[in-house]
Protein backbone atom coordinates (compact mmCIF):
# COMPACT_ATOMS: atom_id res chain seq x y z
CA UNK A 1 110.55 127.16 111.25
CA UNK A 2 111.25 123.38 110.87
CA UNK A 3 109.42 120.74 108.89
CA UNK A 4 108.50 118.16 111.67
CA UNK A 5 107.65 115.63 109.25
CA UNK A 6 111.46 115.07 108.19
CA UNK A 7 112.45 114.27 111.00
CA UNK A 8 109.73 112.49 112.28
CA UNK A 9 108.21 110.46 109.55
CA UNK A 10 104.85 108.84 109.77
CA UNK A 11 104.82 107.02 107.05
CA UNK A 12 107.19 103.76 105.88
CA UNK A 13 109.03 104.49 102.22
CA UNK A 14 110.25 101.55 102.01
CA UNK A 15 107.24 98.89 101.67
CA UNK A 16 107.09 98.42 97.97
CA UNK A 17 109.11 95.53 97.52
CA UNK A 18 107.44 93.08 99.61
CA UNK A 19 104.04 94.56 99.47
CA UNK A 20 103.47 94.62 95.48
CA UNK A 21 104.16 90.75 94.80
CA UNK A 22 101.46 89.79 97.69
CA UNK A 23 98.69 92.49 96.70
CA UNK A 24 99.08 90.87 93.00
CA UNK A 25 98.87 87.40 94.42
CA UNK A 26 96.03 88.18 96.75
CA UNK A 27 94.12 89.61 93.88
CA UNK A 28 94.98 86.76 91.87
CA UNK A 29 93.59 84.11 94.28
CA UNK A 30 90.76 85.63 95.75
CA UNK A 31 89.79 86.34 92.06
CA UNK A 32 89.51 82.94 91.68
CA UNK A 33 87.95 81.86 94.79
CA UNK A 34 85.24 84.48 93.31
CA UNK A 35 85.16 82.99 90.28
CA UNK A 36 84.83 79.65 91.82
CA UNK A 37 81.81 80.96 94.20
CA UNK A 38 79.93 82.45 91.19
CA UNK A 39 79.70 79.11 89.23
CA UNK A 40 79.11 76.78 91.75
CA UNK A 41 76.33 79.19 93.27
CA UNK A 42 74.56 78.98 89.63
CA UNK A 43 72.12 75.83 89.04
CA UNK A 44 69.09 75.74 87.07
CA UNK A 45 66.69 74.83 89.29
CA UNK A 46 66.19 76.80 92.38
CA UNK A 47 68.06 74.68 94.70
CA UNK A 48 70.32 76.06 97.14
CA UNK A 49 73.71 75.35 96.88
CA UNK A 50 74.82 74.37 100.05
CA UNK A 51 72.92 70.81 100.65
CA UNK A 52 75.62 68.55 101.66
CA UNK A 53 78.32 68.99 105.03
CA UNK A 54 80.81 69.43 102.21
CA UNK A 55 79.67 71.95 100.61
CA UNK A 56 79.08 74.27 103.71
CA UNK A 57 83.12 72.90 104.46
CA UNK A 58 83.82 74.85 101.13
CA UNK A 59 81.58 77.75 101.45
CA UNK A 60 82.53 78.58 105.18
CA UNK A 61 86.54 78.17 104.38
CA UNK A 62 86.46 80.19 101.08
CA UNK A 63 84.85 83.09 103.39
CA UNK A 64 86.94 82.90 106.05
CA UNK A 65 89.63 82.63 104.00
CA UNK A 66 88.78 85.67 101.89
CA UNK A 67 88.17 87.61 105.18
CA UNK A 68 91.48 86.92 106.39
CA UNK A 69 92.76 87.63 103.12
CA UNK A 70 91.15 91.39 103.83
CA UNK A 71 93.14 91.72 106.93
CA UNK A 72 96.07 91.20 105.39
CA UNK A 73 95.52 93.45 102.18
CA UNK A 74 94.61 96.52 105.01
CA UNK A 75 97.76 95.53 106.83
CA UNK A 76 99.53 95.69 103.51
CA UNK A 77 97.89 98.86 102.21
CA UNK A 78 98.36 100.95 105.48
CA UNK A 79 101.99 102.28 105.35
CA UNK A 80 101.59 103.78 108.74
CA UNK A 81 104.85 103.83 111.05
CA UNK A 82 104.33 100.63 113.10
CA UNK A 83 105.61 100.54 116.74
CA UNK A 84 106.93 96.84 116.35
CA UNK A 85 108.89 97.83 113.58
CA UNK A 86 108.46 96.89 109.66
CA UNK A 87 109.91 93.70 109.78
CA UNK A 88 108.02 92.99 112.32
CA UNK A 89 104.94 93.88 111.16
CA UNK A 90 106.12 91.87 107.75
CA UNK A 91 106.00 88.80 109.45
CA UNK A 92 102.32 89.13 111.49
CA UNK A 93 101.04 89.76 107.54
CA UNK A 94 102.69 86.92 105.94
CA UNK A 95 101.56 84.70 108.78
CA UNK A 96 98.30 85.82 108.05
CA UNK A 97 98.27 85.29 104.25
CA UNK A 98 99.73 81.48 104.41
CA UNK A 99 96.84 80.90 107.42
CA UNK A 100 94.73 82.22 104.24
CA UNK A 101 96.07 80.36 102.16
CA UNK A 102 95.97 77.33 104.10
CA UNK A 103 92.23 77.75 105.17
CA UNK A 104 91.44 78.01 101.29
CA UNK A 105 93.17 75.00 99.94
CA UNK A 106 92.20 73.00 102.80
CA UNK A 107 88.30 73.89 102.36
CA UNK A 108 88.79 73.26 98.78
CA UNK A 109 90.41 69.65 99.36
CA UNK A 110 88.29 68.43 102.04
CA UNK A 111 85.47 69.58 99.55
CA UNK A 112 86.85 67.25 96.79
CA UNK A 113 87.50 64.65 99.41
CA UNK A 114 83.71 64.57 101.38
């Protein structure tokens, strides 16, 4: 009897070298973005935060950025054969963290900016 699973893998071996630099740097950033929430949530009096258009700029990009951000650490995390092929699928997930990336720094910006 024959072990199916060597010669039909399910699983990609080979992910580690492009997937451990951008889970580090994921956790990095959205660390910060966190961070970031979590002081400029806190005021002493019992104001909300979000009073001005700029402010709900920087609220609503720093969550849509961390939920694409979450797409992209599944996609990274789930070494799964992909029909389209690894490289393939490489370049959908980088795509999606700059677009992350970009929503976050932008949100942040026009918040300084407005």
């Amino acid at each position: 009897m024959t072990d199916q699973h060597t010669d039909d893998p399910r699983y990609e071996a080979d992910i580690a070298p492009y997937r451990q630099p951008m889970v580090t740097s994921i956790g990095i950033i959205m660390g910060f973005m966190l961070n970031f929430l979590a002081n400029w949530a806190v005021t002493d009096d019992d104001q909300s935060a979000l009073q001005t258009p700029a402010d709900w700029i920087v609220a609503g990009s720093i969550m849509a950025s961390m939920i694409l951000f979450a797409v992209v650490l599944y996609r990274l995390l789930d070494n799964r054969l992909s029909p389209q092929g690894q490289a393939r699928r490489y370049a959908g997930t980088f795509r999606l963290y700059m677009a992350a990336l970009v929503v976050a720094f932008t949100g942040f910006a026009l918040g300084l900016v407005l």
